[in-house]
N, C-alpha and C. Protein backbone atom coordinates (compact mmCIF):
# COMPACT_ATOMS: atom_id res chain seq x y z
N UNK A 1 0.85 -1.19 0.00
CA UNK A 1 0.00 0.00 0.00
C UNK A 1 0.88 1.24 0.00
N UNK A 2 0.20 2.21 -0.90
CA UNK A 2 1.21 3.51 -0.76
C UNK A 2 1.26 4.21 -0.21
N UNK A 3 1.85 5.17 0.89
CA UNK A 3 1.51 6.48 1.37
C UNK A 3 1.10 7.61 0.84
N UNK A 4 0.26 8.36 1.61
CA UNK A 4 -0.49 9.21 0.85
C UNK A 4 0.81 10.88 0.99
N UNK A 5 1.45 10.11 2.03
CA UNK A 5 2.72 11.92 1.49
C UNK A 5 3.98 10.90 2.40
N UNK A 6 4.83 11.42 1.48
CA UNK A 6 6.01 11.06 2.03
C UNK A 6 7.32 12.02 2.45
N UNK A 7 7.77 11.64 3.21
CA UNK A 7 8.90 12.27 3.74
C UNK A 7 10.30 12.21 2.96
N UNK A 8 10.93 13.24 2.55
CA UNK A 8 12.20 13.29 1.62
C UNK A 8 12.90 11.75 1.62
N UNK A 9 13.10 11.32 2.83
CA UNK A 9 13.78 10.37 2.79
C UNK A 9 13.12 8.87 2.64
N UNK A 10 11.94 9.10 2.52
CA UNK A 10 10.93 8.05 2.44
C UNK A 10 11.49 7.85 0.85
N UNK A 11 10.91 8.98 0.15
CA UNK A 11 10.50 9.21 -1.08
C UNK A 11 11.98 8.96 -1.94
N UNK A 12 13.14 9.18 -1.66
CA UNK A 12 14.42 8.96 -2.60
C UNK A 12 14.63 7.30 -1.89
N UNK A 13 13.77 7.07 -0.91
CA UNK A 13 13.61 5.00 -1.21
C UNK A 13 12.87 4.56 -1.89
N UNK A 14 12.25 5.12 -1.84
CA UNK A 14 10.84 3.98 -3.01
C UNK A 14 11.38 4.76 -4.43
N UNK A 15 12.20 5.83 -4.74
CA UNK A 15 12.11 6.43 -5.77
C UNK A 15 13.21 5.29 -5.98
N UNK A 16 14.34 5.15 -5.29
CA UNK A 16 15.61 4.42 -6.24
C UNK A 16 15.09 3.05 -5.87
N UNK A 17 14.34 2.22 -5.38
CA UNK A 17 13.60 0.80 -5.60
C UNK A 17 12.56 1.18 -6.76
N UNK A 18 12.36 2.34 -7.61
CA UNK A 18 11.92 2.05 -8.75
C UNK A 18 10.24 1.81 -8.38
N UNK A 19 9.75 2.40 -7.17
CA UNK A 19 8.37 1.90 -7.14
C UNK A 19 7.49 2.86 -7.94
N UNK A 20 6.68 2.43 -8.37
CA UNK A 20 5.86 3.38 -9.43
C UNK A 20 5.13 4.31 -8.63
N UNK A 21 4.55 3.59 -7.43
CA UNK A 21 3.82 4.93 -6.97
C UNK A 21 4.59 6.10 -6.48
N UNK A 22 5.70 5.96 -6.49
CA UNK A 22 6.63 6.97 -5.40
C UNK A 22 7.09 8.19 -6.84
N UNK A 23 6.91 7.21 -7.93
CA UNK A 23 7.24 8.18 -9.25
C UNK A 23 5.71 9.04 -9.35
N UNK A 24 4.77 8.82 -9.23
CA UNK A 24 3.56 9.71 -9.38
C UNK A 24 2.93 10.28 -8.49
N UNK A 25 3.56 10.18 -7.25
CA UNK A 25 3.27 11.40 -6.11
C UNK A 25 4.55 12.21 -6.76
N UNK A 26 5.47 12.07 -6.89
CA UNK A 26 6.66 12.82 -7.88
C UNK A 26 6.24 13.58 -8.68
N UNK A 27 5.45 13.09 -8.95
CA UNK A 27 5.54 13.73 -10.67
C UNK A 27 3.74 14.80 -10.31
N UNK A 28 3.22 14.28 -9.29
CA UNK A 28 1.95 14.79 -9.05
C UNK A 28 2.33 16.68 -7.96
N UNK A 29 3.36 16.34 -7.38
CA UNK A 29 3.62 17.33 -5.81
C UNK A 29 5.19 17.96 -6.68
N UNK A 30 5.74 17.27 -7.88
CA UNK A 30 6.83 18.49 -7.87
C UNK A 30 6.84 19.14 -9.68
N UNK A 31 5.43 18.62 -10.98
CA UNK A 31 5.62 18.93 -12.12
C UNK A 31 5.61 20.60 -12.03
N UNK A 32 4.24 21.14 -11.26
CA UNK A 32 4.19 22.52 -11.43
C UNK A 32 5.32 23.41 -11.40
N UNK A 33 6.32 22.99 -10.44
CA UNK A 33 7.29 23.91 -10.33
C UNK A 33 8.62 23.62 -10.88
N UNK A 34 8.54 22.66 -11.44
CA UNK A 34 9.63 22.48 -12.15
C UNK A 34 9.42 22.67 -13.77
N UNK A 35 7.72 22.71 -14.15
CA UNK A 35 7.11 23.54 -15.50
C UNK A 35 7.71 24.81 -15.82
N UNK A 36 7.29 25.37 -14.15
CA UNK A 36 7.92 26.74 -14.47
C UNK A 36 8.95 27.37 -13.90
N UNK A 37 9.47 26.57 -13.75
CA UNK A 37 10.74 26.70 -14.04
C UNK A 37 11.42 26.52 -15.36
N UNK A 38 11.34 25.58 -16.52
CA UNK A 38 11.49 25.77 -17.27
C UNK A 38 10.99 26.93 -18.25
N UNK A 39 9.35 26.92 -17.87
CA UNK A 39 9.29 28.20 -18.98
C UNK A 39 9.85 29.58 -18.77
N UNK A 40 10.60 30.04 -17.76
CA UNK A 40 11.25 30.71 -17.53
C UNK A 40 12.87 30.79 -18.30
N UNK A 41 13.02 29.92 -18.63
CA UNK A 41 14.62 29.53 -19.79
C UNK A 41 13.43 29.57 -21.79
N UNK A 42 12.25 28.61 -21.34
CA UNK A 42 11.96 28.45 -22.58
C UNK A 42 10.28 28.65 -22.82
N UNK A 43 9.94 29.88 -23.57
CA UNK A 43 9.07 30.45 -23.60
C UNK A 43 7.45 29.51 -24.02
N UNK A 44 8.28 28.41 -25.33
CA UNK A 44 6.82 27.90 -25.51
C UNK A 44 6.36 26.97 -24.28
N UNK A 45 5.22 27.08 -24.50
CA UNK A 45 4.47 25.47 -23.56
C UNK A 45 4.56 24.24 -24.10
N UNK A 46 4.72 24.71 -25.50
CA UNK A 46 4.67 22.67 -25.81
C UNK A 46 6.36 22.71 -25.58
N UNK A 47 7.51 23.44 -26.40
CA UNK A 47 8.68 23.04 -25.73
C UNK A 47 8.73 22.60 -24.49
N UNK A 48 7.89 23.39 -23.70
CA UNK A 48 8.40 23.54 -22.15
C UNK A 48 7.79 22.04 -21.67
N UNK A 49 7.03 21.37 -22.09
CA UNK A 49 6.30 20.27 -21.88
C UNK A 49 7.33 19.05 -22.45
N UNK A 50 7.61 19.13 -23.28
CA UNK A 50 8.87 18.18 -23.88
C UNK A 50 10.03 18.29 -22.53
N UNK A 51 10.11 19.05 -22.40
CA UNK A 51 11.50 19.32 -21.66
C UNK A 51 10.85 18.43 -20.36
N UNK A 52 9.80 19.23 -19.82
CA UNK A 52 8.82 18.78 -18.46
C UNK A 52 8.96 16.72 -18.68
N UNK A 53 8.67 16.34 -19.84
CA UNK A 53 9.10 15.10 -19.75
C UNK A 53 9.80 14.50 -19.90
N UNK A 54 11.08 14.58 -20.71
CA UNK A 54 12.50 14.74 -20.41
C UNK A 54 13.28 14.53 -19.35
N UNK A 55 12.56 15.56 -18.35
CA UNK A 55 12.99 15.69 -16.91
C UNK A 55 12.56 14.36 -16.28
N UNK A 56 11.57 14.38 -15.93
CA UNK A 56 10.57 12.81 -15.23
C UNK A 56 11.90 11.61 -15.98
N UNK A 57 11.68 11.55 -17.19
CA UNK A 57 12.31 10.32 -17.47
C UNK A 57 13.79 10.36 -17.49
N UNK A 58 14.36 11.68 -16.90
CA UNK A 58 16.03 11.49 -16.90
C UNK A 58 16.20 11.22 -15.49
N UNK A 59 15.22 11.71 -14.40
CA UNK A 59 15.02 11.41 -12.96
C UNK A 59 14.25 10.11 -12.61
N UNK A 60 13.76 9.25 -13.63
CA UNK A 60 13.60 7.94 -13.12
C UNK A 60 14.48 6.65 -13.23
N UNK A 61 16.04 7.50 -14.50
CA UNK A 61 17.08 6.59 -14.99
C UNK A 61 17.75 6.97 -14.32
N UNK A 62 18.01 8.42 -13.30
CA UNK A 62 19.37 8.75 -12.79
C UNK A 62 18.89 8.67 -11.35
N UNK A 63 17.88 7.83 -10.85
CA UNK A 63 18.02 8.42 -9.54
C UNK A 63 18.72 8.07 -8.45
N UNK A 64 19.79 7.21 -8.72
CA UNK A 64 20.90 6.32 -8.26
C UNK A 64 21.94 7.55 -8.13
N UNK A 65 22.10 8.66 -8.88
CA UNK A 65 23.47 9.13 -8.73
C UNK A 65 22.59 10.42 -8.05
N UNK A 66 21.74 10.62 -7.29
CA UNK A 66 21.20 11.71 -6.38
C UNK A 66 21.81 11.44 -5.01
N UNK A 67 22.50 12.36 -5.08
CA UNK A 67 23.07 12.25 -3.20
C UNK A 67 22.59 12.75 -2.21
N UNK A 68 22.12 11.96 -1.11
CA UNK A 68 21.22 13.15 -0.30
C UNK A 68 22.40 13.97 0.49
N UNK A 69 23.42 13.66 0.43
CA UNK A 69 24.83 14.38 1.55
C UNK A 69 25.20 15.71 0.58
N UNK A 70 24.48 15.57 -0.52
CA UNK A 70 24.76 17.25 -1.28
C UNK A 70 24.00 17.74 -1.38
N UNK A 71 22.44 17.97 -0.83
CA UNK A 71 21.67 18.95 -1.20
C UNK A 71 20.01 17.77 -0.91
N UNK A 72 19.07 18.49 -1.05
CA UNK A 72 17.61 18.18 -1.17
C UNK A 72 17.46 17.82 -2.55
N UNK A 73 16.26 16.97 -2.08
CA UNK A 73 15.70 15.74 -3.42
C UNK A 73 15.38 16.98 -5.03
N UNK A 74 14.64 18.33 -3.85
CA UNK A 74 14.15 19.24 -5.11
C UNK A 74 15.28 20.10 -5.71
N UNK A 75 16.09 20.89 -4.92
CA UNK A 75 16.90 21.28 -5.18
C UNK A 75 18.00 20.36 -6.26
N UNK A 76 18.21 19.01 -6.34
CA UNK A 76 18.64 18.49 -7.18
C UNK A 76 17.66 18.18 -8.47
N UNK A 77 16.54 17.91 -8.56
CA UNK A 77 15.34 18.29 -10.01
C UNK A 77 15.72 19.47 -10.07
N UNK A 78 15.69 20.79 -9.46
CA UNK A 78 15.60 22.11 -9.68
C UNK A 78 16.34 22.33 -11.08
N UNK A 79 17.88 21.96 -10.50
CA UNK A 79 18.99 21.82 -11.38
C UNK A 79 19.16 20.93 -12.67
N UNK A 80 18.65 20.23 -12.39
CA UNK A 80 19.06 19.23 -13.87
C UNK A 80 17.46 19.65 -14.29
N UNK A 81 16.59 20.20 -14.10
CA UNK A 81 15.69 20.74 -15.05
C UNK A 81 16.07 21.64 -15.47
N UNK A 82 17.06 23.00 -15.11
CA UNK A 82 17.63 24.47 -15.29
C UNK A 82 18.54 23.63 -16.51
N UNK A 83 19.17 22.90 -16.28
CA UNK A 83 19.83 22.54 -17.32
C UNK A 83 19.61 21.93 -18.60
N UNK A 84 18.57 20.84 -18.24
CA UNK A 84 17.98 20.47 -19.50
C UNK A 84 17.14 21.25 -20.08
N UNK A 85 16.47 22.60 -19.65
CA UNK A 85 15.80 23.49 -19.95
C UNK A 85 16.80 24.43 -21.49
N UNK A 86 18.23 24.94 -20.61
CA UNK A 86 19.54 25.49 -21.34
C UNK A 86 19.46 24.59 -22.67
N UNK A 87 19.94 23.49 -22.32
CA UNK A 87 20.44 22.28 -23.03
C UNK A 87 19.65 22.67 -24.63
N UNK A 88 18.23 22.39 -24.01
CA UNK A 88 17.47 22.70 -25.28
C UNK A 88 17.29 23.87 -25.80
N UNK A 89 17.50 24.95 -25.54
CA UNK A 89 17.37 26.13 -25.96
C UNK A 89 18.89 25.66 -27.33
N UNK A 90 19.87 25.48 -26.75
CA UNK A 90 21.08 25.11 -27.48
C UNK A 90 21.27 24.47 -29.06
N UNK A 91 19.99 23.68 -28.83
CA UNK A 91 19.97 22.44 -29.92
C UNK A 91 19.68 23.30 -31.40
N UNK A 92 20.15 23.57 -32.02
CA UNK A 92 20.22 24.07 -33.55
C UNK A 92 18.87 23.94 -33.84
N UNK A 93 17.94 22.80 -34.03
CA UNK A 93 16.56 23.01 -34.39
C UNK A 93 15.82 24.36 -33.50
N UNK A 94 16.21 24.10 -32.11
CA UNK A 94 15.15 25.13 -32.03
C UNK A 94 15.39 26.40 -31.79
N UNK A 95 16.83 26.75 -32.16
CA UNK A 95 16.84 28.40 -32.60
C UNK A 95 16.13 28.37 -33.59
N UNK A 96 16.36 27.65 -34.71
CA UNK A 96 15.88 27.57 -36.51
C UNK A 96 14.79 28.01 -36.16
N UNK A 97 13.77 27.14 -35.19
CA UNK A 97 12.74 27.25 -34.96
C UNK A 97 11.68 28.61 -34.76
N UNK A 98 12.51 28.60 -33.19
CA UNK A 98 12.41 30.32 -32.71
C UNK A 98 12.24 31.27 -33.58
N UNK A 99 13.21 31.06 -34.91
CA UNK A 99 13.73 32.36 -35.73
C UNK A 99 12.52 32.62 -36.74
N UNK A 100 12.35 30.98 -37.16
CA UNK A 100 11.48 30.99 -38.55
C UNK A 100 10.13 30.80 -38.33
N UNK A 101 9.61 31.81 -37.06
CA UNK A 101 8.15 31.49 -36.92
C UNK A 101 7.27 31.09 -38.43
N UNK A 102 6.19 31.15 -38.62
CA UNK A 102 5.30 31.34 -39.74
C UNK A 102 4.79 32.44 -39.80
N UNK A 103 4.66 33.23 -40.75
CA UNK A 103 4.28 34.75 -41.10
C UNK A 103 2.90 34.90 -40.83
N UNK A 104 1.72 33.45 -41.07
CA UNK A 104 0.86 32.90 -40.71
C UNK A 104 -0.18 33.62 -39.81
N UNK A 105 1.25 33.80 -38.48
CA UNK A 105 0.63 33.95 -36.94
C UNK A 105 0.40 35.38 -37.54
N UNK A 106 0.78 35.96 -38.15
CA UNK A 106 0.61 37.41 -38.01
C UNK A 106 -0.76 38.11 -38.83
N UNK A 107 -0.62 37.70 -39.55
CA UNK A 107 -1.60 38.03 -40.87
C UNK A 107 -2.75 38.70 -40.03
N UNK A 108 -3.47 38.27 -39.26
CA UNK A 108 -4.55 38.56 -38.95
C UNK A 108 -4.40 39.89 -37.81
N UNK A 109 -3.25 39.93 -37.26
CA UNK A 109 -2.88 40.67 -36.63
C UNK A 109 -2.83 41.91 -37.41
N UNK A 110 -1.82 41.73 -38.43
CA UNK A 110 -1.61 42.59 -39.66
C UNK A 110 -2.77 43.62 -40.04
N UNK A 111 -3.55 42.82 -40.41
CA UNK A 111 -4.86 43.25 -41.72
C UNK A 111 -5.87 43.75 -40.16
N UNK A 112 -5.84 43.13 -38.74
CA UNK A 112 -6.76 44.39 -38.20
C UNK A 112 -5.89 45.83 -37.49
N UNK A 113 -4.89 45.85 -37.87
CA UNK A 113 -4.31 46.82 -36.84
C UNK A 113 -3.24 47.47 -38.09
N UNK A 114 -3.49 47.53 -39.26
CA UNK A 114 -3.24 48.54 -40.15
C UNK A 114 -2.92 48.47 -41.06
N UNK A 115 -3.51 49.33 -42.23
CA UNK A 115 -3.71 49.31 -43.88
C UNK A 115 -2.42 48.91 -44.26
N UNK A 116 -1.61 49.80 -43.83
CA UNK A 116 -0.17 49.87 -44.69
C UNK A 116 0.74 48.96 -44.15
N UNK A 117 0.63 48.05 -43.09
CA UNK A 117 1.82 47.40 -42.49
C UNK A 117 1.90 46.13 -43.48
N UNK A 118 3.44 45.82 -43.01
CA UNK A 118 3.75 44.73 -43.71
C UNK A 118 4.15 45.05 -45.12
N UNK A 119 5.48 44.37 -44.97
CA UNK A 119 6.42 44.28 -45.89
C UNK A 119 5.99 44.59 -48.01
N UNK A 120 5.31 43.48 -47.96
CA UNK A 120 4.11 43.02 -49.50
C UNK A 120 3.67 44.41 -49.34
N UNK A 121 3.02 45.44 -48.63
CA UNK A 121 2.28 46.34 -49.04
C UNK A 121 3.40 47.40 -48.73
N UNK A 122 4.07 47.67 -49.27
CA UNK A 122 5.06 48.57 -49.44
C UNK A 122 5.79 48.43 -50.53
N UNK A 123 6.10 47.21 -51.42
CA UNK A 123 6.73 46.80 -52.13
C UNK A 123 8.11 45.91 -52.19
N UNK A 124 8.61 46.34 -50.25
CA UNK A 124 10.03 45.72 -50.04
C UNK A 124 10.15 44.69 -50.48
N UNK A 125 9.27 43.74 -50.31
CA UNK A 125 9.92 42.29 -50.62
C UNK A 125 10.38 41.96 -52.17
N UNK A 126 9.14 42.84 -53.23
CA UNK A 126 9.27 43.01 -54.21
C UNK A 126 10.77 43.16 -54.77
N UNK A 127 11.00 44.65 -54.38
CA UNK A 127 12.49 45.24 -54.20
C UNK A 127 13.71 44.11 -54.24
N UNK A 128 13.82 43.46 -53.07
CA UNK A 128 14.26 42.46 -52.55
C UNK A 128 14.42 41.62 -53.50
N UNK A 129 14.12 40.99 -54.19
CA UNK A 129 13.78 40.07 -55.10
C UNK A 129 14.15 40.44 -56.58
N UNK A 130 14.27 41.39 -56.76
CA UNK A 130 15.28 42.13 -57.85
C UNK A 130 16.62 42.39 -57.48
N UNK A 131 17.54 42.41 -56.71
CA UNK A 131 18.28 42.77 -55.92
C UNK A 131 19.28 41.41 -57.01
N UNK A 132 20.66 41.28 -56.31
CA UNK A 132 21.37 40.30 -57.15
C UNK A 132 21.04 39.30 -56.50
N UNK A 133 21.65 38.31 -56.19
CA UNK A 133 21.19 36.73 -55.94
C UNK A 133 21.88 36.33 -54.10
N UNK A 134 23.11 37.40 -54.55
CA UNK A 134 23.97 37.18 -52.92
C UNK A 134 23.54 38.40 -52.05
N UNK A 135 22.65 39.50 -52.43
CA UNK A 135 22.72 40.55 -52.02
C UNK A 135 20.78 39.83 -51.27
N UNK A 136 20.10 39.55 -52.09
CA UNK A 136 18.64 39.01 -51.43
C UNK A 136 18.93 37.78 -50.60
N UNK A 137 19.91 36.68 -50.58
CA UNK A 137 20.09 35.58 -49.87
C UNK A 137 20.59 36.36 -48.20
N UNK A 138 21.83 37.39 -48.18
CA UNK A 138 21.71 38.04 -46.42
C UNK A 138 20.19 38.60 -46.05
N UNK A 139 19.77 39.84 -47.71
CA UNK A 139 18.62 40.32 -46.75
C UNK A 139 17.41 39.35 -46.49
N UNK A 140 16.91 38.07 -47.08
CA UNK A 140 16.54 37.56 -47.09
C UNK A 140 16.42 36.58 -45.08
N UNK A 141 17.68 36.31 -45.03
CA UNK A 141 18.02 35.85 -43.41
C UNK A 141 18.20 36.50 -42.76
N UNK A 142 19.04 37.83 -43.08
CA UNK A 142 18.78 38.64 -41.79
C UNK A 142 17.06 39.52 -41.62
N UNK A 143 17.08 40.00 -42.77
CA UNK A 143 15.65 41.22 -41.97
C UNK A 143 14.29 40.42 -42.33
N UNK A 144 14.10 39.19 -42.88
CA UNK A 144 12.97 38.27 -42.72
C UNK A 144 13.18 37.08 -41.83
N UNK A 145 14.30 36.59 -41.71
CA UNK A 145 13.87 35.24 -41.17
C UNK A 145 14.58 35.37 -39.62
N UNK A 146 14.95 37.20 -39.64
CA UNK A 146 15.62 36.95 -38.18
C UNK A 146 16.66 35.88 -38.06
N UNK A 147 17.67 35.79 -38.69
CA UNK A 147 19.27 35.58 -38.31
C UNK A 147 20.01 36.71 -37.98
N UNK A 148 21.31 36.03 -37.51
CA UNK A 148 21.96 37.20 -37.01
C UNK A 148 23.22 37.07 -37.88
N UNK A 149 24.28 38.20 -38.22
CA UNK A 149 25.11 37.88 -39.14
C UNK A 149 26.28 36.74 -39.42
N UNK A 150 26.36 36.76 -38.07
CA UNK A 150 27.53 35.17 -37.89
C UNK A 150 26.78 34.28 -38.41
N UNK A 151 25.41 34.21 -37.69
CA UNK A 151 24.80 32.57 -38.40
C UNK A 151 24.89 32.73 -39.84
N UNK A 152 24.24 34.00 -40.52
CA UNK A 152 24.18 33.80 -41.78
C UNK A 152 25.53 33.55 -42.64
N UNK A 153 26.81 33.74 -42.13
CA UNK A 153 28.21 33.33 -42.62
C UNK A 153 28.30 32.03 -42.65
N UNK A 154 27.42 31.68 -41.31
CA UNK A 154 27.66 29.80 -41.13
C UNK A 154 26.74 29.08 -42.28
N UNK A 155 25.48 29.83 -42.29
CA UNK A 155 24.59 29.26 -43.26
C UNK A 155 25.33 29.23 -44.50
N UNK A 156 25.75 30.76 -45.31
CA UNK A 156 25.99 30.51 -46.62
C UNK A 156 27.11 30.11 -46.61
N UNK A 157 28.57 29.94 -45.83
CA UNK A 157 29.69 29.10 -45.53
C UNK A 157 30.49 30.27 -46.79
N UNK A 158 30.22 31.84 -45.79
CA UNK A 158 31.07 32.79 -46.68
C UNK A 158 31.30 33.41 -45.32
N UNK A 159 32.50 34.00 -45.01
CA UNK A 159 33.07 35.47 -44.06
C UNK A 159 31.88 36.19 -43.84
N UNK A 160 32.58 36.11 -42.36
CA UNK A 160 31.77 37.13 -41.72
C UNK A 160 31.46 38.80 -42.66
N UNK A 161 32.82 38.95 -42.92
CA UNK A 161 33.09 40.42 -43.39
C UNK A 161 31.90 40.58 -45.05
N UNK A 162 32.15 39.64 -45.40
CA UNK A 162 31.15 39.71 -46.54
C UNK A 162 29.90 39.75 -46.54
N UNK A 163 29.35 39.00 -45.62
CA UNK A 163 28.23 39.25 -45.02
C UNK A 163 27.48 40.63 -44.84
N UNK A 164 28.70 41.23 -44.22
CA UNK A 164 28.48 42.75 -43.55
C UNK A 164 28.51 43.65 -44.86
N UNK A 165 29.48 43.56 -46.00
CA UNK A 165 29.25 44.22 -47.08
C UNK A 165 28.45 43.79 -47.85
N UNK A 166 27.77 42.95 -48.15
CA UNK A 166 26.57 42.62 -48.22
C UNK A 166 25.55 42.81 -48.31
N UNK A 167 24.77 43.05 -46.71
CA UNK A 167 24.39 43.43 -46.41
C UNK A 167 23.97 45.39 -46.82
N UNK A 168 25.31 45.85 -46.64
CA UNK A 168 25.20 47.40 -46.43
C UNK A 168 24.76 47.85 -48.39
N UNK A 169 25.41 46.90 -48.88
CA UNK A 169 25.47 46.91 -50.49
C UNK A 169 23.89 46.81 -50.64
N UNK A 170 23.64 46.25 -50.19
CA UNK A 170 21.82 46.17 -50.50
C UNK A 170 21.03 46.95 -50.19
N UNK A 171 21.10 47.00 -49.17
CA UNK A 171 20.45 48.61 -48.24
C UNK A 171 20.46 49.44 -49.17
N UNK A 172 22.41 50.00 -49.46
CA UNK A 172 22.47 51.32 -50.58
C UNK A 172 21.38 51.26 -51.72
N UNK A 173 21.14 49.92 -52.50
CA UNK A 173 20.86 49.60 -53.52
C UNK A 173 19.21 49.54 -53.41
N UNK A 174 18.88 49.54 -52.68
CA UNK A 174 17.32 49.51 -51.97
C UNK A 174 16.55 50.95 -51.62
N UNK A 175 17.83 51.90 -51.54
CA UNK A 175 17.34 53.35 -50.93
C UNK A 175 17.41 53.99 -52.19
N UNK A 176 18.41 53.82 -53.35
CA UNK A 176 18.43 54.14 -54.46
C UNK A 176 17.21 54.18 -55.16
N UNK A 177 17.03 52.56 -55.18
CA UNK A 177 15.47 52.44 -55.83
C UNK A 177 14.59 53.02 -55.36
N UNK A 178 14.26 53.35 -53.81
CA UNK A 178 12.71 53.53 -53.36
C UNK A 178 13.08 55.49 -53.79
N UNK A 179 13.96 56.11 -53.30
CA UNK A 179 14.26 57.22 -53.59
C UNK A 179 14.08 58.24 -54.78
């Protein structure tokens, strides 16, 4: 039979004998705050929910190397959630991610909160798209898809410095035209 609350030291026994119920008073008395704790490193909820399970299942394989002579049961989740929280922010997909929302979300935003906004009704993108081929590929990642100039060196696997003239080369060539 299970207990209905357990005591720290109850709970890191039945947790490292692997008993199931000791994992879902766990997972019932410590998800909230270790949720948000992550969404505090990582803004979405479904990320933050990936991560949220992540956590559970890296704390039901590691709970052998939890020491109680260094710290509390939570205070050790605290941490290896802060980290696997980092961890994922790290992972190349989900900057990509972050960066390349869908234009999608906006539209509606767009069309009630003003005639003239947005790029298409100005002509820029147009512009853009006449431009030479290396001169629309920076403005293209930096001022639409939100990169930053290093990445875009890493993306097109050209110098930083070119990037930057690039960049400025287009602009000139963009103010010319609208001018």
């Amino acid at each position: 039979m299970q207990p209905a609350a357990y005591t720290e030291k109850e709970l890191v026994d039945a947790l490292k004998q692997h008993h199931n119920h000791a994992y879902r008073y766990l997972y019932m008395h410590y998800r909230g705050a270790l949720y948000n704790n992550i969404l505090q490193v990582i803004p979405s909820a479904e990320a933050a929910n990936d991560v949220l399970q992540e956590v559970f299942v890296t704390i039901w394989e590691n709970i052998d190397k939890y020491d109680e002579s260094k710290g509390r049961l939570f205070t050790w989740m605290l941490r290896l959630t802060r980290n696997m929280a980092i961890n994922h922010t790290r992972k190349k997909n989900f900057k990509v991610h972050s960066k390349n929302e869908d234009i999608s979300n906006y539209v509606s935003y767009i069309e009630k909160n003003s005639e003239q906004a947005g790029i298409n009704h100005i002509g820029l993108r147009q512009q853009v798209h006449k431009l030479r081929p290396e001169y629309k590929d920076v403005l293209e990642l930096s001022y639409f898809q939100g990169f930053k100039q290093d990445e875009i060196a890493e993306l097109l696997k050209i110098p930083l410095g070119t990037v930057k003239t690039r960049l400025r080369n287009a602009i000139i060539e963009l103010r010319r035209d609208f001018i």
